[in-house]
C-alpha atoms as a PDB file:
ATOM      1  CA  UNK A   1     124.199 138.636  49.952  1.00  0.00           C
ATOM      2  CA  UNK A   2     123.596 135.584  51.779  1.00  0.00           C
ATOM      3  CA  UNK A   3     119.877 136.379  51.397  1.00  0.00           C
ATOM      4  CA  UNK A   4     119.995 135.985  47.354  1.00  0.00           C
ATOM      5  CA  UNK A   5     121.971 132.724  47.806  1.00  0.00           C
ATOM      6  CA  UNK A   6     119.089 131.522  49.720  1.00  0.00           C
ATOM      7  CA  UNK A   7     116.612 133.068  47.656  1.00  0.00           C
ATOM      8  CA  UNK A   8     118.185 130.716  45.120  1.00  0.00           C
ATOM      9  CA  UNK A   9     118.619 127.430  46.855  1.00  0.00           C
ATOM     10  CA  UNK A  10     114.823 127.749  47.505  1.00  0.00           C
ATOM     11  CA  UNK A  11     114.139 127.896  44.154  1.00  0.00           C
ATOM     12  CA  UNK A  12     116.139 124.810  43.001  1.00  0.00           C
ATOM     13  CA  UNK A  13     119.476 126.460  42.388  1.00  0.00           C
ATOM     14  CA  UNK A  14     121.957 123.630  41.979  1.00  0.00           C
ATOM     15  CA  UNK A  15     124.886 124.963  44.329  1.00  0.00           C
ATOM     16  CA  UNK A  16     127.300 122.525  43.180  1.00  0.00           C
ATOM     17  CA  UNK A  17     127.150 123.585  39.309  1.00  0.00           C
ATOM     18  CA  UNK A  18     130.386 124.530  38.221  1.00  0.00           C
ATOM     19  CA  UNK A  19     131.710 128.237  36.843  1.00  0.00           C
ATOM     20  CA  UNK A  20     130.975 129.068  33.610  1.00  0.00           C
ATOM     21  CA  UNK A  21     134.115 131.316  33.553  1.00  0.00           C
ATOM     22  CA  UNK A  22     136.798 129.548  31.895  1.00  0.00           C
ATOM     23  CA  UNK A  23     139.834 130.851  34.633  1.00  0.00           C
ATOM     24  CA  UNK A  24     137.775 129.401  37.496  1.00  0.00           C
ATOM     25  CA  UNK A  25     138.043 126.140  36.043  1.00  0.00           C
ATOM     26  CA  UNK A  26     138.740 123.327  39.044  1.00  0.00           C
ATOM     27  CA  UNK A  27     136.731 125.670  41.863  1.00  0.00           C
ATOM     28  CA  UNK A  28     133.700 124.650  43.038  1.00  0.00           C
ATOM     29  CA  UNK A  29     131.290 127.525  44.320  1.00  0.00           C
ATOM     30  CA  UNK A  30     132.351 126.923  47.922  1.00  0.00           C
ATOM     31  CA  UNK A  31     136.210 127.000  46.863  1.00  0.00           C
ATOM     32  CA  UNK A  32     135.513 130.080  44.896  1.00  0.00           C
ATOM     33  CA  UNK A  33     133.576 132.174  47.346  1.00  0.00           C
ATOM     34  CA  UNK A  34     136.424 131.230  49.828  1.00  0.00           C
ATOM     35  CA  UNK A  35     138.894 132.590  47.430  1.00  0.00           C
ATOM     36  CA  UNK A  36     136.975 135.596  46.940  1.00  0.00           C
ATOM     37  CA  UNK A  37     136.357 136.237  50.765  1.00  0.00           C
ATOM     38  CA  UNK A  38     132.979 136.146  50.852  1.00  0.00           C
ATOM     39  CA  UNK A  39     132.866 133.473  54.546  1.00  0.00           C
ATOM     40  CA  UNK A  40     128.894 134.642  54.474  1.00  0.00           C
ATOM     41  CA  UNK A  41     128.121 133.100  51.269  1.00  0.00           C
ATOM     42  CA  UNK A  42     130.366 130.223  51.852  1.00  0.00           C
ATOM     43  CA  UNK A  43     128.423 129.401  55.217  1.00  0.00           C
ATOM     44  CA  UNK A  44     125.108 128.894  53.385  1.00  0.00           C
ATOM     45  CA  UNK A  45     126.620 127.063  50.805  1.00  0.00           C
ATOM     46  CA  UNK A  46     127.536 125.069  53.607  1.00  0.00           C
ATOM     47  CA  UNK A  47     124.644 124.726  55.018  1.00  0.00           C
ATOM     48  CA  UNK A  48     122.478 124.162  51.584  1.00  0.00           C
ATOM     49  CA  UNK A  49     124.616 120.455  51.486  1.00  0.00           C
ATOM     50  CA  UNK A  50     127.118 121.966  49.282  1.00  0.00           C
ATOM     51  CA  UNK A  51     129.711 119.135  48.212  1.00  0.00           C
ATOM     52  CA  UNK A  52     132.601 120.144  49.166  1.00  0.00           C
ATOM     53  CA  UNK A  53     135.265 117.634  47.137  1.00  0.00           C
ATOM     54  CA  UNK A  54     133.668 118.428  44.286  1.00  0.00           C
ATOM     55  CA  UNK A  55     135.802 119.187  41.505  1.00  0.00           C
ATOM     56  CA  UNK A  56     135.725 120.373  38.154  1.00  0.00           C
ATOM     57  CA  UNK A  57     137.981 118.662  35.793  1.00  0.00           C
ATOM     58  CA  UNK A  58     136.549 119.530  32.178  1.00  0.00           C
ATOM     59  CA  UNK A  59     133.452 121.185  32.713  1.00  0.00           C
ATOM     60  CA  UNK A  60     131.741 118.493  33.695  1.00  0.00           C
ATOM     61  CA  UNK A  61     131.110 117.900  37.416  1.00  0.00           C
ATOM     62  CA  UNK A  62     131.536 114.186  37.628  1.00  0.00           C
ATOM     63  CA  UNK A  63     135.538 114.341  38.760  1.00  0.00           C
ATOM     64  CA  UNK A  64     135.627 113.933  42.181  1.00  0.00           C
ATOM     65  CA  UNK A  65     138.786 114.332  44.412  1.00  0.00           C
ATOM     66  CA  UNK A  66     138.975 114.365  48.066  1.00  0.00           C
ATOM     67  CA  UNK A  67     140.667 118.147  48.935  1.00  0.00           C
END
């Protein structure tokens, strides 16, 4: 799995977009893959810079709170 994350981060993916699924409002990607138990995925989002004190307010991703 970690392989398609990087797949994706090498070709531009923005790992710091928000969900588009409404009941994961408020959890970045890192926060969600956490929740979800996935610490591989969470590693290389990590390692790609991901922010992590992003947070996702209204569906924009210009809120940000320290965690």
């Amino acid at each position: 799995r970690s392989e398609i994350v990087e797949e994706l981060i090498r070709a531009g993916a923005d790992v710091n977009l928000p969900p588009r699924n409404p009941a994961h409002r408020g959890l970045t990607p890192l926060i969600l893959s956490i929740v979800n138990g996935n610490d591989e995925i969470s590693q290389c989002l990590i390692n790609s810079l991901c922010s992590l004190n992003q947070y996702v307010e209204d569906g924009r991703n210009d809120n940000l709170y320290d965690l």
